[in-house]
Protein backbone atom coordinates (compact mmCIF):
# COMPACT_ATOMS: atom_id res chain seq x y z
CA UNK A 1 127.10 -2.69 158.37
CA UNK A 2 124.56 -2.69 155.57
CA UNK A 3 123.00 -5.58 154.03
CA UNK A 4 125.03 -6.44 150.80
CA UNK A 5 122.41 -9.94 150.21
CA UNK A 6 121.61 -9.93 146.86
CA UNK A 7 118.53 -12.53 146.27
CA UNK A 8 118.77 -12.39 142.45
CA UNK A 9 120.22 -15.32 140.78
CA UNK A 10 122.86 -15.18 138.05
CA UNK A 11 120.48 -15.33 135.01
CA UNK A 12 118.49 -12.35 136.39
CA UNK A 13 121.81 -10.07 137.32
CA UNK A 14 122.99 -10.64 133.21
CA UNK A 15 120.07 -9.71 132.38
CA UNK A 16 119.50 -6.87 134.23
CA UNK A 17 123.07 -6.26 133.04
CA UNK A 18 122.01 -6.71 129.66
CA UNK A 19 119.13 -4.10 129.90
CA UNK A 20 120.94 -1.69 131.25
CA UNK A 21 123.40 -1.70 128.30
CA UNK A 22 121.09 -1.52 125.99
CA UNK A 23 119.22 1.27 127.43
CA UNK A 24 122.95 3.01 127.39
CA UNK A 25 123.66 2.18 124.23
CA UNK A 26 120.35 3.99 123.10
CA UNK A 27 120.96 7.14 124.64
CA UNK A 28 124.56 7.36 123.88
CA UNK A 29 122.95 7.11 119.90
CA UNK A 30 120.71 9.71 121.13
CA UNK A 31 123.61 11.98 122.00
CA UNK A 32 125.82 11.18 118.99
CA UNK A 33 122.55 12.42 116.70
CA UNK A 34 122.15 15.23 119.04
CA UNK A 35 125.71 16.20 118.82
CA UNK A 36 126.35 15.55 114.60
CA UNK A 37 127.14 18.65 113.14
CA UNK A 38 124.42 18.39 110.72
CA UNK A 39 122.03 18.11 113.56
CA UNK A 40 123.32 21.06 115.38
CA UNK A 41 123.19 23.19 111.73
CA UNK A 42 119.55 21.87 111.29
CA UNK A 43 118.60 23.26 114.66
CA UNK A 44 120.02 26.71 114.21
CA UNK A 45 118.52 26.92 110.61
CA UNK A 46 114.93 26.06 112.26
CA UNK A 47 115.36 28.46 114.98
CA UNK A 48 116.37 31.08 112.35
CA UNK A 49 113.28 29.94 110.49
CA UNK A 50 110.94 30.47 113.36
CA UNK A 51 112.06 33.66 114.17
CA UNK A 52 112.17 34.95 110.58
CA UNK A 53 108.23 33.72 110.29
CA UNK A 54 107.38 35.44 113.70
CA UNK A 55 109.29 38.62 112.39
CA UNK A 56 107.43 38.69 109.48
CA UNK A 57 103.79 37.79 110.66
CA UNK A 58 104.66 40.67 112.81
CA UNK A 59 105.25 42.69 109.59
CA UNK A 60 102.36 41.54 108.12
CA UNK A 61 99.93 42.63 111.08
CA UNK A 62 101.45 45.94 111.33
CA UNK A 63 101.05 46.26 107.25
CA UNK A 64 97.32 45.25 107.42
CA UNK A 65 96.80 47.32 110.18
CA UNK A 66 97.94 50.74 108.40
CA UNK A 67 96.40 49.40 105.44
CA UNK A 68 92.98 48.81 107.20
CA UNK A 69 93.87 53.36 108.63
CA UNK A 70 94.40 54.34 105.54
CA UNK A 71 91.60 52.67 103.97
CA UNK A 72 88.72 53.78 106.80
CA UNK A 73 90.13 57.33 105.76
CA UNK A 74 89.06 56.95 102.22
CA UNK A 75 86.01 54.49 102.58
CA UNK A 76 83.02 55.22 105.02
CA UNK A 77 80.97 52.74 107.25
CA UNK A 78 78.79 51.42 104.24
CA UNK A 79 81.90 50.76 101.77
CA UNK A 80 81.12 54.48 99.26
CA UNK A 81 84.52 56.22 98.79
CA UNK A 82 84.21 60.00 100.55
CA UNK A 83 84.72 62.07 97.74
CA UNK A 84 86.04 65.13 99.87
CA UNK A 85 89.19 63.10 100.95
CA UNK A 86 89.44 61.06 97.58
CA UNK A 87 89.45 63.99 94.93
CA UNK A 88 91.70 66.05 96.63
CA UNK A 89 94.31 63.58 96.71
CA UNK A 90 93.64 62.20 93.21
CA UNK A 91 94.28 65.94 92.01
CA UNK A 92 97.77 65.97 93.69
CA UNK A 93 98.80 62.88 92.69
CA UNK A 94 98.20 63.77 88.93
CA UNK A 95 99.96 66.92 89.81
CA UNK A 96 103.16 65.35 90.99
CA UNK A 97 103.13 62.78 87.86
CA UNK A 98 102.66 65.56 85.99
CA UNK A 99 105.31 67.72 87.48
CA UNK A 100 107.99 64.52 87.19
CA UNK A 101 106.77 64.07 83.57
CA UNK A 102 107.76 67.64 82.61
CA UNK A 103 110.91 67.57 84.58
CA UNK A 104 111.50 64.17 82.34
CA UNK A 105 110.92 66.17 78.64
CA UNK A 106 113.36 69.15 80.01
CA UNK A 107 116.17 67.00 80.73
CA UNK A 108 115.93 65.00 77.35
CA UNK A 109 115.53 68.18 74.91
């Protein structure tokens, strides 16, 4: 038969009793805050935040990373533009502006 001798007077048993119902009245406050619909709405809207940020600094490295191609195509080691890759491209760009302007005037007269 096991030993069922409990050496703790009255005094300590309430307030061991006591203790324990406060601890369980804590974490059942815990739980009602956990479970509050405004809680659970807060938590999705920061998750949604997080991954929104991490989809976007993900954006953002990709961006500066074809920025940072195209520009070494244009720019050499010491910062001068290379002229044999910047004037032909100048020259068709003013030739497509100039091509949509035109195509602008026909339509109006």
């Amino acid at each position: 038969m096991a030993d069922t001798s409990d050496t703790r007077t009255p005094a300590q048993i309430e307030a061991d009793i006591k203790r324990r119902r406060e601890v369980l009245a804590e974490t059942l406050d815990e739980i009602g805050v956990r479970v509050h619909p405004k809680t659970i709405v807060g938590d999705a809207k920061a998750k949604v935040v997080a991954n929104l940020d991490h989809t976007v600094g993900r954006a953002y490295v990709q961006v500066n990373r074809v920025v940072s191609d195209v520009r070494a195509q244009f720019v050499d080691e010491e910062g001068g533009l290379r002229l044999e890759r910047v004037v032909p491209v100048a020259l068709l760009t003013v030739g497509v502006v100039g091509l949509l302007a035109a195509g602008r005037r026909r339509r109006k007269g």
